[in-house]
N, C-alpha and C. Protein backbone atom coordinates (compact mmCIF):
# COMPACT_ATOMS: atom_id res chain seq x y z
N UNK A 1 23.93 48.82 -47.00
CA UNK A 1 23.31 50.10 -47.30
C UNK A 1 23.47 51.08 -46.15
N UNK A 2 23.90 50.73 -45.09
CA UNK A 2 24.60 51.60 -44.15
C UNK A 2 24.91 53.17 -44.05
N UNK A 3 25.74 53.18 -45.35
CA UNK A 3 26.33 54.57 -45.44
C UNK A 3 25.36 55.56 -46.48
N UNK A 4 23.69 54.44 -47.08
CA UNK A 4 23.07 55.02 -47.90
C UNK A 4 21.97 56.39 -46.73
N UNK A 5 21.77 57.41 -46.71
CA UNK A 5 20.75 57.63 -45.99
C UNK A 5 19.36 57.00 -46.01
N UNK A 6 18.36 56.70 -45.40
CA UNK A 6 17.25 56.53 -46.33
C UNK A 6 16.11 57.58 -46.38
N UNK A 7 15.31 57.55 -47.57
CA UNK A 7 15.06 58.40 -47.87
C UNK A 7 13.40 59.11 -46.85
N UNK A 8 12.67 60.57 -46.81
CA UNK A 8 12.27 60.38 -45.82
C UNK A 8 10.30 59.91 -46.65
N UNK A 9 9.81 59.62 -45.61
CA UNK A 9 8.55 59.63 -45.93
C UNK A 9 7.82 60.78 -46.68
N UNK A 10 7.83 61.66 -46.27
CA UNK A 10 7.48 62.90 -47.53
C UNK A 10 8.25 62.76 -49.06
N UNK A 11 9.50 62.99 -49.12
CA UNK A 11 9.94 62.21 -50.16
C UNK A 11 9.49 61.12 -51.11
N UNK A 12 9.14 59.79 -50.33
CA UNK A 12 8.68 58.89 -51.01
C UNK A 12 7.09 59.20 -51.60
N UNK A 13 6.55 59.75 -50.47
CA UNK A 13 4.93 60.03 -50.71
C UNK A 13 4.69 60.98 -52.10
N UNK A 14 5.71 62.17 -51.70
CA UNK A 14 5.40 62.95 -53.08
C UNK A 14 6.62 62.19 -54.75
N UNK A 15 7.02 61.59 -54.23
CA UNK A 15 7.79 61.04 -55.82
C UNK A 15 6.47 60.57 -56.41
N UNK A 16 5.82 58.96 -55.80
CA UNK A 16 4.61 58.41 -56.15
C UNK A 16 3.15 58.93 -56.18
N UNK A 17 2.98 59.96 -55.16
CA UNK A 17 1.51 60.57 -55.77
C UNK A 17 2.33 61.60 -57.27
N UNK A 18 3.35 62.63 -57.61
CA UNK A 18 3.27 63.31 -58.77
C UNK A 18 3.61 62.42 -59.82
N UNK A 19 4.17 61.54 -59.85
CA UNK A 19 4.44 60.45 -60.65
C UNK A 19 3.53 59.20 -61.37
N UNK A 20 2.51 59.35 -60.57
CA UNK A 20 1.07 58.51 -60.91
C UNK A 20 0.21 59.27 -61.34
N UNK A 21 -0.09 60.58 -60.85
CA UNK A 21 -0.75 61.88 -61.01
C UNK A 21 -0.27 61.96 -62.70
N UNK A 22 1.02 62.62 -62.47
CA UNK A 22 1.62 62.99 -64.01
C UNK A 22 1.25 62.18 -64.91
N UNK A 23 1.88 60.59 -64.87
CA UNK A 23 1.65 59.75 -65.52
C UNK A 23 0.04 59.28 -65.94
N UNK A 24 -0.92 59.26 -65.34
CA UNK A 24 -2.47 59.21 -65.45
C UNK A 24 -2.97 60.34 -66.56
N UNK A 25 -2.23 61.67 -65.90
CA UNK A 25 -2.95 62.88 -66.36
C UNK A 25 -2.33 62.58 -68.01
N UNK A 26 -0.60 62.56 -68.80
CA UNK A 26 -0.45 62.81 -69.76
C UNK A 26 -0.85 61.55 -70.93
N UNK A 27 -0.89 60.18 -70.04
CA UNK A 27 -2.03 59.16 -71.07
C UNK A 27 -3.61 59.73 -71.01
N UNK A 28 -4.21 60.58 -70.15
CA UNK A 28 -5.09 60.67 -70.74
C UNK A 28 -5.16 62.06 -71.82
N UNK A 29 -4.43 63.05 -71.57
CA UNK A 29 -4.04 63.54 -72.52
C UNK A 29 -3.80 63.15 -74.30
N UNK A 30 -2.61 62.10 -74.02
CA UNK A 30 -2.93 61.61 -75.56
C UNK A 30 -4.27 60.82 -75.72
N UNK A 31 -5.18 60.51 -74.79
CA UNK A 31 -6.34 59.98 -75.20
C UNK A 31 -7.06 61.26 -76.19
N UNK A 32 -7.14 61.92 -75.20
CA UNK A 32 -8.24 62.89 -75.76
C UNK A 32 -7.44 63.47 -76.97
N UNK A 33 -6.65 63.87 -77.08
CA UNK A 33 -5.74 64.16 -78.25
C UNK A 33 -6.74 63.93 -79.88
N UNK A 34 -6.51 62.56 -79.55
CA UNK A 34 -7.00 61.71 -80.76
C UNK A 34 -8.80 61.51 -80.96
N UNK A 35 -9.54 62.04 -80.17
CA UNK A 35 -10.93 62.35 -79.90
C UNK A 35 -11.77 63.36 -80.97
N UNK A 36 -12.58 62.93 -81.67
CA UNK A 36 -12.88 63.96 -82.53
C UNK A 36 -13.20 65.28 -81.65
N UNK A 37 -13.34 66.57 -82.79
CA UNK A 37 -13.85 67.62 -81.97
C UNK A 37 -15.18 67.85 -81.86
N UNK A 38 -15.73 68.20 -80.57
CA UNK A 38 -16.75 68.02 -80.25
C UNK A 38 -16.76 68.60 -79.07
N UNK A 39 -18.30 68.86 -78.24
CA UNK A 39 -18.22 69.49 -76.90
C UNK A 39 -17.93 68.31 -75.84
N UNK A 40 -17.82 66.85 -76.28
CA UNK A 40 -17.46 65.76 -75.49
C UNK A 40 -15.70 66.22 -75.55
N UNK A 41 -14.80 66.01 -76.24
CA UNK A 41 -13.70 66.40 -76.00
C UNK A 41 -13.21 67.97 -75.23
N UNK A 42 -14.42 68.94 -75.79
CA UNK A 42 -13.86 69.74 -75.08
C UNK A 42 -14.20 70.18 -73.40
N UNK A 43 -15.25 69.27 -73.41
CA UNK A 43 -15.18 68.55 -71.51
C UNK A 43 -13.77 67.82 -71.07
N UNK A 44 -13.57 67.22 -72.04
CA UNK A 44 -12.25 66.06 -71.53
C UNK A 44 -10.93 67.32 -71.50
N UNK A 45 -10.62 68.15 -72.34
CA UNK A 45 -9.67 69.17 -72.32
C UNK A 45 -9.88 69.83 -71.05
N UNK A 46 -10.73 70.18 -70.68
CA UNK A 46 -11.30 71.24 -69.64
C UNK A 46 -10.39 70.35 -68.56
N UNK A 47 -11.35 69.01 -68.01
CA UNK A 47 -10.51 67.86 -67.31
C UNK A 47 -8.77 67.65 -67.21
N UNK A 48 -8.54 67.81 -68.19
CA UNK A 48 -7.22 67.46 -68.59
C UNK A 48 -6.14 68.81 -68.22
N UNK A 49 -7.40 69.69 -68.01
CA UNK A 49 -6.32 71.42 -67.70
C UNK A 49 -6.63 71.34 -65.96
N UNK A 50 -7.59 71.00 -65.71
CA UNK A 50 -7.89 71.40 -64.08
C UNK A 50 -6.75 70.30 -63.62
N UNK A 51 -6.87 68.97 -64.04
CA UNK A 51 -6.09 67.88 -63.33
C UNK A 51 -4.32 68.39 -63.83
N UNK A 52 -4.00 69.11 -64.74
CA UNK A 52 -2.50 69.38 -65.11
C UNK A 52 -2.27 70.61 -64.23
N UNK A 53 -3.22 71.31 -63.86
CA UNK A 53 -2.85 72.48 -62.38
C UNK A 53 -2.72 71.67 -61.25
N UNK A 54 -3.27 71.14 -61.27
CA UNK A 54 -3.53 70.26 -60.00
C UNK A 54 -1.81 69.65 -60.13
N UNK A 55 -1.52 68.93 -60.80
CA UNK A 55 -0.10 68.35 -60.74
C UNK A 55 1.22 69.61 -61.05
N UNK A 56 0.65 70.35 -61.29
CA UNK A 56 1.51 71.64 -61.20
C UNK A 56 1.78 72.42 -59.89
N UNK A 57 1.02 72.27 -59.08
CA UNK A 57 0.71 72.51 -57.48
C UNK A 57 1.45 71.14 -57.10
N UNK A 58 0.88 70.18 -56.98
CA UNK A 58 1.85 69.11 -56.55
C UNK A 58 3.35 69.66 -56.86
N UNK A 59 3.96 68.89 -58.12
CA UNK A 59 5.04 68.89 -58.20
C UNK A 59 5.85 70.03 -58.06
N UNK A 60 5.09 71.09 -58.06
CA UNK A 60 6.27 72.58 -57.32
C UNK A 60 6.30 71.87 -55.63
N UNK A 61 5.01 71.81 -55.25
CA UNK A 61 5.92 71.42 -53.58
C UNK A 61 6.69 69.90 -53.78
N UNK A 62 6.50 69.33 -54.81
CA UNK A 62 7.62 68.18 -54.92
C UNK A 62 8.81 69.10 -55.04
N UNK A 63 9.44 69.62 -55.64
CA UNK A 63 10.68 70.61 -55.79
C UNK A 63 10.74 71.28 -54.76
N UNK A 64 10.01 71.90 -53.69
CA UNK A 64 10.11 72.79 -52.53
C UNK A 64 10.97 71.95 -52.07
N UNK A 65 10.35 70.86 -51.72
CA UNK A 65 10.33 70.19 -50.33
C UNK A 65 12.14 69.07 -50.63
N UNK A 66 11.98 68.86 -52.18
CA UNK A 66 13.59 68.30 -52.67
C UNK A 66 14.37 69.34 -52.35
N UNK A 67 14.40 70.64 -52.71
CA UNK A 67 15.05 71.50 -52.23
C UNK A 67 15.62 71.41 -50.50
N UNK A 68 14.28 71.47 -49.69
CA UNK A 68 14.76 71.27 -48.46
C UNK A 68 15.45 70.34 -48.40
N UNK A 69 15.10 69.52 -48.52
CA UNK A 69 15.86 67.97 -48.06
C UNK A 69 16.81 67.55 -48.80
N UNK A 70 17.11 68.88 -49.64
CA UNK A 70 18.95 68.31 -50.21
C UNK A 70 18.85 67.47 -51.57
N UNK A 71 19.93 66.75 -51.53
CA UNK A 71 20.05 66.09 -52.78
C UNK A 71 19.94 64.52 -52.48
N UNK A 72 19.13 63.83 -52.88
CA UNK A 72 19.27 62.45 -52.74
C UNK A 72 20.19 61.42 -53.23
N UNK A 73 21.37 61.14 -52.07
CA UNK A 73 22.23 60.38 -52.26
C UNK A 73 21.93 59.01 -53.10
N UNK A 74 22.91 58.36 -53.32
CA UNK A 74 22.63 57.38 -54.84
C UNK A 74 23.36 56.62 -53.96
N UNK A 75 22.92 54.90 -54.45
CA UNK A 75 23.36 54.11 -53.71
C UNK A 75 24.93 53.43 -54.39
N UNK A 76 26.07 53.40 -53.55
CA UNK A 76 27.52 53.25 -53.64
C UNK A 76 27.45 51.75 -54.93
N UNK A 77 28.18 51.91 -55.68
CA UNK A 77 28.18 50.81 -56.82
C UNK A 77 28.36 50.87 -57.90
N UNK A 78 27.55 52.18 -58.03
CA UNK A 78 27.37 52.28 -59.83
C UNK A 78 28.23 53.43 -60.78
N UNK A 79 28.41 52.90 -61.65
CA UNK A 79 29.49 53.82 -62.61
C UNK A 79 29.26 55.29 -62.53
N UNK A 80 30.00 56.07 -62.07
CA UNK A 80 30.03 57.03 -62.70
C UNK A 80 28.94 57.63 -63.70
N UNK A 81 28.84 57.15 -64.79
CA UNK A 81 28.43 57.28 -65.94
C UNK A 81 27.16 57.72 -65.72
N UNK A 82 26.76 56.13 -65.39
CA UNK A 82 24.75 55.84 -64.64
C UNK A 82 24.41 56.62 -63.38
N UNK A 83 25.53 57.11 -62.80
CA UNK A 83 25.00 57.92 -61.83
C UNK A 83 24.60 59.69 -62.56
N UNK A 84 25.19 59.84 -63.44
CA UNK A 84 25.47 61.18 -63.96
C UNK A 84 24.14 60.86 -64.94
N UNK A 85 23.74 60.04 -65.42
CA UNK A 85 22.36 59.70 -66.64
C UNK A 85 21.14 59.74 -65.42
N UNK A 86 21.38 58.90 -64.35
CA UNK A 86 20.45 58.81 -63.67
C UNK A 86 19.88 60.17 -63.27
N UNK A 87 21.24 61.28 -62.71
CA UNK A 87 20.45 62.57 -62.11
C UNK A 87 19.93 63.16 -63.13
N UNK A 88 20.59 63.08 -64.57
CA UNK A 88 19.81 63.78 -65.67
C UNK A 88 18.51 63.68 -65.96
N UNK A 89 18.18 62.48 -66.03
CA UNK A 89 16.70 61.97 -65.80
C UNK A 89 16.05 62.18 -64.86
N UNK A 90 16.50 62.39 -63.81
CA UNK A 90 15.72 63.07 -62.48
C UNK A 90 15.31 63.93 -62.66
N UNK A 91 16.24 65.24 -63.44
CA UNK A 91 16.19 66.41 -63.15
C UNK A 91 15.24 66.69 -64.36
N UNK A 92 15.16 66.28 -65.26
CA UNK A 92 14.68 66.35 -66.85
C UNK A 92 12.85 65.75 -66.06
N UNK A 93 13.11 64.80 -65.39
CA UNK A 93 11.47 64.65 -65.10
C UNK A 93 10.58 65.64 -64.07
N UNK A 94 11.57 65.79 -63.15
CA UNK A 94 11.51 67.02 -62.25
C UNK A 94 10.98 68.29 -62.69
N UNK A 95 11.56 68.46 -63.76
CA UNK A 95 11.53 70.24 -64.34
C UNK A 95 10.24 69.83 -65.45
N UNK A 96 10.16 68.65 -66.24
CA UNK A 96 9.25 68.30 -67.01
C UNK A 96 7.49 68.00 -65.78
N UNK A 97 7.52 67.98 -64.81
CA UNK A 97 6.07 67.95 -64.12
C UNK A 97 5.64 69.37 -63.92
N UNK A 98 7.01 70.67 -63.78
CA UNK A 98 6.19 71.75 -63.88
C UNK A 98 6.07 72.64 -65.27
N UNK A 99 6.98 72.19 -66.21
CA UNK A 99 6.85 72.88 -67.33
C UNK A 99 5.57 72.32 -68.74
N UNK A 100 5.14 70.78 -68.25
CA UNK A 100 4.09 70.49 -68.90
C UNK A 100 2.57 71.14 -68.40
N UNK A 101 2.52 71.35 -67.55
CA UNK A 101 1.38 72.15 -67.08
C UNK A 101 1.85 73.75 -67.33
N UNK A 102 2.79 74.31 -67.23
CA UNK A 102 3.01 75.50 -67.72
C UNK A 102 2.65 75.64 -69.39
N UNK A 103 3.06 75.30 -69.82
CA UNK A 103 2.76 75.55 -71.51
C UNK A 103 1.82 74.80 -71.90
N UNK A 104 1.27 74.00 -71.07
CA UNK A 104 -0.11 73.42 -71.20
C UNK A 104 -1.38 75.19 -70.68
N UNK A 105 -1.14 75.92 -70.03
CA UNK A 105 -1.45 77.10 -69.24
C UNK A 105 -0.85 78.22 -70.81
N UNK A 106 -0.21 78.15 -71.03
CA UNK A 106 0.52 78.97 -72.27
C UNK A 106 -0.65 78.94 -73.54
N UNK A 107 -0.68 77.11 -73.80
CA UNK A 107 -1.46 77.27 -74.76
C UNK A 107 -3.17 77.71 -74.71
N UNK A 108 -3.93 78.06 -73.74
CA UNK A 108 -4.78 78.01 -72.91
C UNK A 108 -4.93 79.45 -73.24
N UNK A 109 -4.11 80.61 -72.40
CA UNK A 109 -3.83 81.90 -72.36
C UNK A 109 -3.94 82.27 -73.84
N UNK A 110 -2.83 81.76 -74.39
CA UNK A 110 -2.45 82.10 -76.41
C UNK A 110 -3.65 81.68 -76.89
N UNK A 111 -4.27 80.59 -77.02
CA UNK A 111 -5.58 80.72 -77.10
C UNK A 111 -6.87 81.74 -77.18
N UNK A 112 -6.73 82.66 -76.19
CA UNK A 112 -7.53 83.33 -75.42
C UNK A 112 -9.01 82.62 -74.61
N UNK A 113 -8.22 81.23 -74.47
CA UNK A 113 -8.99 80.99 -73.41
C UNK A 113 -8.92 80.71 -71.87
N UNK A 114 -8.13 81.41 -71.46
CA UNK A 114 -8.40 81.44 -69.77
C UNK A 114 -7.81 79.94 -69.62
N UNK A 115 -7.71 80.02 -67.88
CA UNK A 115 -7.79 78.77 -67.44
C UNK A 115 -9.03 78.95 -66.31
N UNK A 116 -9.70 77.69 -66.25
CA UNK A 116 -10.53 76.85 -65.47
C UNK A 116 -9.82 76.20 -65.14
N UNK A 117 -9.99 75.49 -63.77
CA UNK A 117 -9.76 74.42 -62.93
C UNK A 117 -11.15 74.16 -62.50
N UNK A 118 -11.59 73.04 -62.86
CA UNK A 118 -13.42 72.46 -62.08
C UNK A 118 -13.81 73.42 -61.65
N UNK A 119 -13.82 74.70 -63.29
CA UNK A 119 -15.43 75.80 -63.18
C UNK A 119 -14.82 76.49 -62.50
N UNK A 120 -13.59 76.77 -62.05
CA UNK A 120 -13.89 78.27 -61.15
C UNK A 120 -12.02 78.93 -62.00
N UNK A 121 -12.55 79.99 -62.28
CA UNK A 121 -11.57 80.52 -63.27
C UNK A 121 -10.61 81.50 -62.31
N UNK A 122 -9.27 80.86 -62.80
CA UNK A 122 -7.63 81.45 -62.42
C UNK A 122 -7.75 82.22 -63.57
N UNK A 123 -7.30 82.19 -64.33
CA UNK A 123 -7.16 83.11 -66.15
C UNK A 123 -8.32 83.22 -66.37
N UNK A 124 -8.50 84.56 -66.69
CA UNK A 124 -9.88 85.00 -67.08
C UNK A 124 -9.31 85.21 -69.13
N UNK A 125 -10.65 84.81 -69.55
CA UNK A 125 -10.00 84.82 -71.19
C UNK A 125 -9.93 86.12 -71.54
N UNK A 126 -9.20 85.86 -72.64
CA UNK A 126 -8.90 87.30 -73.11
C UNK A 126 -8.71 87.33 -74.64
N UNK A 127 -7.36 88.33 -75.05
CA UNK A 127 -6.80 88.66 -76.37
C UNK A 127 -6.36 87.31 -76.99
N UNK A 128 -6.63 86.87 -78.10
CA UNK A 128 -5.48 85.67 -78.25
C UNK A 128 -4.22 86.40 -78.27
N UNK A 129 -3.49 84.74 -77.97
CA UNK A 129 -1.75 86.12 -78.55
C UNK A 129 -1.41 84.57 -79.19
N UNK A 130 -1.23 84.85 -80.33
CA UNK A 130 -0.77 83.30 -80.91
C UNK A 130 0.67 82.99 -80.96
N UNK A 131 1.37 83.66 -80.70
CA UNK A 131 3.30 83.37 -80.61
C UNK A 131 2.98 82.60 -79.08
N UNK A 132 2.50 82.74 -77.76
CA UNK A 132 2.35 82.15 -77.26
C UNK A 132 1.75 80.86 -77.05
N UNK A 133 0.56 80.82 -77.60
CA UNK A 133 -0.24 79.60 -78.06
C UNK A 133 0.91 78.78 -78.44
N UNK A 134 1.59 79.51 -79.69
CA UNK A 134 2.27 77.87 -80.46
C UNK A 134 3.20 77.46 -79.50
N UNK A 135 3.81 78.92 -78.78
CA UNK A 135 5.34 78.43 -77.77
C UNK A 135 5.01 77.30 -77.29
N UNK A 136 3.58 77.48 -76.06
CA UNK A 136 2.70 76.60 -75.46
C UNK A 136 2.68 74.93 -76.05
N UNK A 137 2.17 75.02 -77.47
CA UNK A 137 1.84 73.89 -77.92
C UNK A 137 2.90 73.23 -78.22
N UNK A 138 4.00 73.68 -79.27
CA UNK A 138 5.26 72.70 -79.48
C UNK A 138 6.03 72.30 -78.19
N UNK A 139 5.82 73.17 -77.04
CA UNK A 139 6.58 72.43 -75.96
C UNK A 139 6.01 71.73 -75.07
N UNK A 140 4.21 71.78 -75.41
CA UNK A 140 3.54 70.81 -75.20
C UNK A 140 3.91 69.36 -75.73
N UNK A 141 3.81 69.71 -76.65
CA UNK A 141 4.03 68.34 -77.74
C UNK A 141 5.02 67.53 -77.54
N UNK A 142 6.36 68.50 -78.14
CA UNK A 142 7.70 67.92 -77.69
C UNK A 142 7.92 67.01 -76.40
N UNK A 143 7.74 68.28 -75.57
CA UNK A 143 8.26 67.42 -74.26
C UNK A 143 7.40 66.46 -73.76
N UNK A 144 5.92 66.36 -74.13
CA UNK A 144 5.15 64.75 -73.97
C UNK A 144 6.24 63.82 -74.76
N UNK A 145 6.40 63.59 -75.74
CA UNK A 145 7.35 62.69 -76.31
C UNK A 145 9.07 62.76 -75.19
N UNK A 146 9.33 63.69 -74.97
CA UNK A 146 10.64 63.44 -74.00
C UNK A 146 10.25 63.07 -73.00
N UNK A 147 9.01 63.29 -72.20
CA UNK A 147 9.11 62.48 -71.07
C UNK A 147 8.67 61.12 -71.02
N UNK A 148 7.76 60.81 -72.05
CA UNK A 148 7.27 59.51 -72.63
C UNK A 148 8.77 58.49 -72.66
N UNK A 149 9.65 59.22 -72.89
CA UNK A 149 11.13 58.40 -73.03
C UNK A 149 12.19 58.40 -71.67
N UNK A 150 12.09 59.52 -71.28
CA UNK A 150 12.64 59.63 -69.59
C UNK A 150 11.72 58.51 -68.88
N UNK A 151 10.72 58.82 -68.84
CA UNK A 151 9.89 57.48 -67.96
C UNK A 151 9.82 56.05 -68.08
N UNK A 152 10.62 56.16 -69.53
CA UNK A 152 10.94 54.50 -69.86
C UNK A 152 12.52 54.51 -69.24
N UNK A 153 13.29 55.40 -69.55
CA UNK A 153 14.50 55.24 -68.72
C UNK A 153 14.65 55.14 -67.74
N UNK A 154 13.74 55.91 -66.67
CA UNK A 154 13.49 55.67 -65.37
C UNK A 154 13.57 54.43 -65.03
N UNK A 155 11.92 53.74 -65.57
CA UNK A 155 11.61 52.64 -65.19
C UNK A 155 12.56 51.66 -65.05
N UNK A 156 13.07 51.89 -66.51
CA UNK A 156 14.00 50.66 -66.97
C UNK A 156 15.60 50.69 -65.90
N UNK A 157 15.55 51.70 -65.61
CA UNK A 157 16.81 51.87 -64.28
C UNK A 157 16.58 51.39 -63.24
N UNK A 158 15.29 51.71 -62.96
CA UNK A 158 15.10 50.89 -61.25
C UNK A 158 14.95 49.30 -61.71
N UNK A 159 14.23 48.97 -62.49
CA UNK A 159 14.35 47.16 -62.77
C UNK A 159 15.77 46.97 -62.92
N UNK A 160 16.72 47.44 -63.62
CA UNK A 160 18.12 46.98 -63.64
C UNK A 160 18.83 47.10 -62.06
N UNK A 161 18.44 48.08 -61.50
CA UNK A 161 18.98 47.91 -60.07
C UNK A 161 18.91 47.52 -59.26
N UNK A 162 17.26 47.24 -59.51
CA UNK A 162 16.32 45.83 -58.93
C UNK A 162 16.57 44.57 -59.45
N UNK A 163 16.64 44.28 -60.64
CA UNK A 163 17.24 42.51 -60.88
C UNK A 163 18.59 42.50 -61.30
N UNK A 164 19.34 43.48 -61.35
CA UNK A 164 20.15 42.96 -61.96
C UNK A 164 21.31 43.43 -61.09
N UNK A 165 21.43 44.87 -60.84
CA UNK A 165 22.24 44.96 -59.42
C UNK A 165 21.84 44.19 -58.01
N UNK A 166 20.78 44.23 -58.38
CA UNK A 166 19.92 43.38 -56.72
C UNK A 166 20.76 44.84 -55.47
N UNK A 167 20.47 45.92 -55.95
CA UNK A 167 20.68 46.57 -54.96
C UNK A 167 19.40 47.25 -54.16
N UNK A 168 19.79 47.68 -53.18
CA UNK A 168 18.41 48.98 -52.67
C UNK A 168 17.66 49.89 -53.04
N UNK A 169 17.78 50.26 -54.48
CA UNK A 169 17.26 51.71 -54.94
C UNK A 169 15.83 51.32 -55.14
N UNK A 170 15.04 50.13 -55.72
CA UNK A 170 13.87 50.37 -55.41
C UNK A 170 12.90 50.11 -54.28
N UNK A 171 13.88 49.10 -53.35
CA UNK A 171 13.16 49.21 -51.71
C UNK A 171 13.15 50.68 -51.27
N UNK A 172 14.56 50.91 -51.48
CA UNK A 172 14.24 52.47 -50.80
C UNK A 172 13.10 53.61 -51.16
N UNK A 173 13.04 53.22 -52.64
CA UNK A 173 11.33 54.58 -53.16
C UNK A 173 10.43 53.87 -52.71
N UNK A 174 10.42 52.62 -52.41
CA UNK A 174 9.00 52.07 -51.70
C UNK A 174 8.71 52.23 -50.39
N UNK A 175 9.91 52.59 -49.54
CA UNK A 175 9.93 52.98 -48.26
C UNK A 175 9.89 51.48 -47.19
N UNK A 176 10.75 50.47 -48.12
CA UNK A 176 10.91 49.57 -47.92
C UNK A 176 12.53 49.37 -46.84
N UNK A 177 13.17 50.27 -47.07
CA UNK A 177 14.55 49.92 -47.05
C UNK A 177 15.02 49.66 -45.53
């Protein structure tokens, strides 16, 4: 692994806090989803919008800070192919941590209800505008189901490179390498 760089501590720190963050925040999302309506769910929504800003702040300085630090080299071995699927999925989860809290914020606004973050109001409510609302919601929707499937590809990439290449790629996100 010589010629791999390794990767730096900020790097590793922010992959696994927006990635546990994300992942926490959009299962509980489909929790509440399925919750009758009630002022108990619409506590849990409220929750579910402050904690999706919150990972919206994260994962933009996750992208700052990838930006600085370039592009993360891939470890020497693998096809072509899987290297070109792999960055797709990077980039598709990457752009998916700030655009699910964006149109999560869309549907909120289209709504005309503002955003809160824990009681203290960024968006003050207003007009509905419902072309936004729905923009908001179907790409809410949608892209929960696409990343629900990127994150199984993910996963399922680092175990193959982990048992089955037996290479470095998941010592290295552990900050193992």
């Amino acid at each position: 692994m010589s010629n791999v760089s390794p990767l730096s501590k900020q790097t590793i720190f922010l992959h696994w806090l927006v990635a546990i963050s994300f992942i926490a925040v959009l299962a509980f999302g489909l929790y509440v989803e399925d919750l009758p309506k009630g002022p108990e769910k619409g506590e849990m929504i409220g929750l579910h919008k402050s904690f999706g800003f919150i990972i919206l702040v994260l994962a933009s300085s996750r992208i700052l800070w990838r930006v600085k630090e370039g592009p993360i080299s891939s470890i020497p071995g693998s096809p072509s192919w899987q290297e070109k699927a792999a960055k797709g999925v990077h980039h598709l989860l990457l752009l998916a941590t700030v655009l699910m809290p964006i149109s999560g914020i869309m549907m909120s606004v289209g709504g005309g209800r503002g955003l809160d973050v824990f009681g203290m109001t960024l968006i003050a409510a207003g007009e509905k505008k419902e072309w936004l609302g729905a923009v908001g919601h179907t790409t809410h929707e949608v892209l929960a189901n696409i990343v629900i499937a990127a994150i199984v590809l993910h996963v399922l990439g680092a175990l193959k490179h982990h048992l089955v290449d037996k290479d470095a790629t998941l010592k290295r996100m552990t900050g193992r390498d």
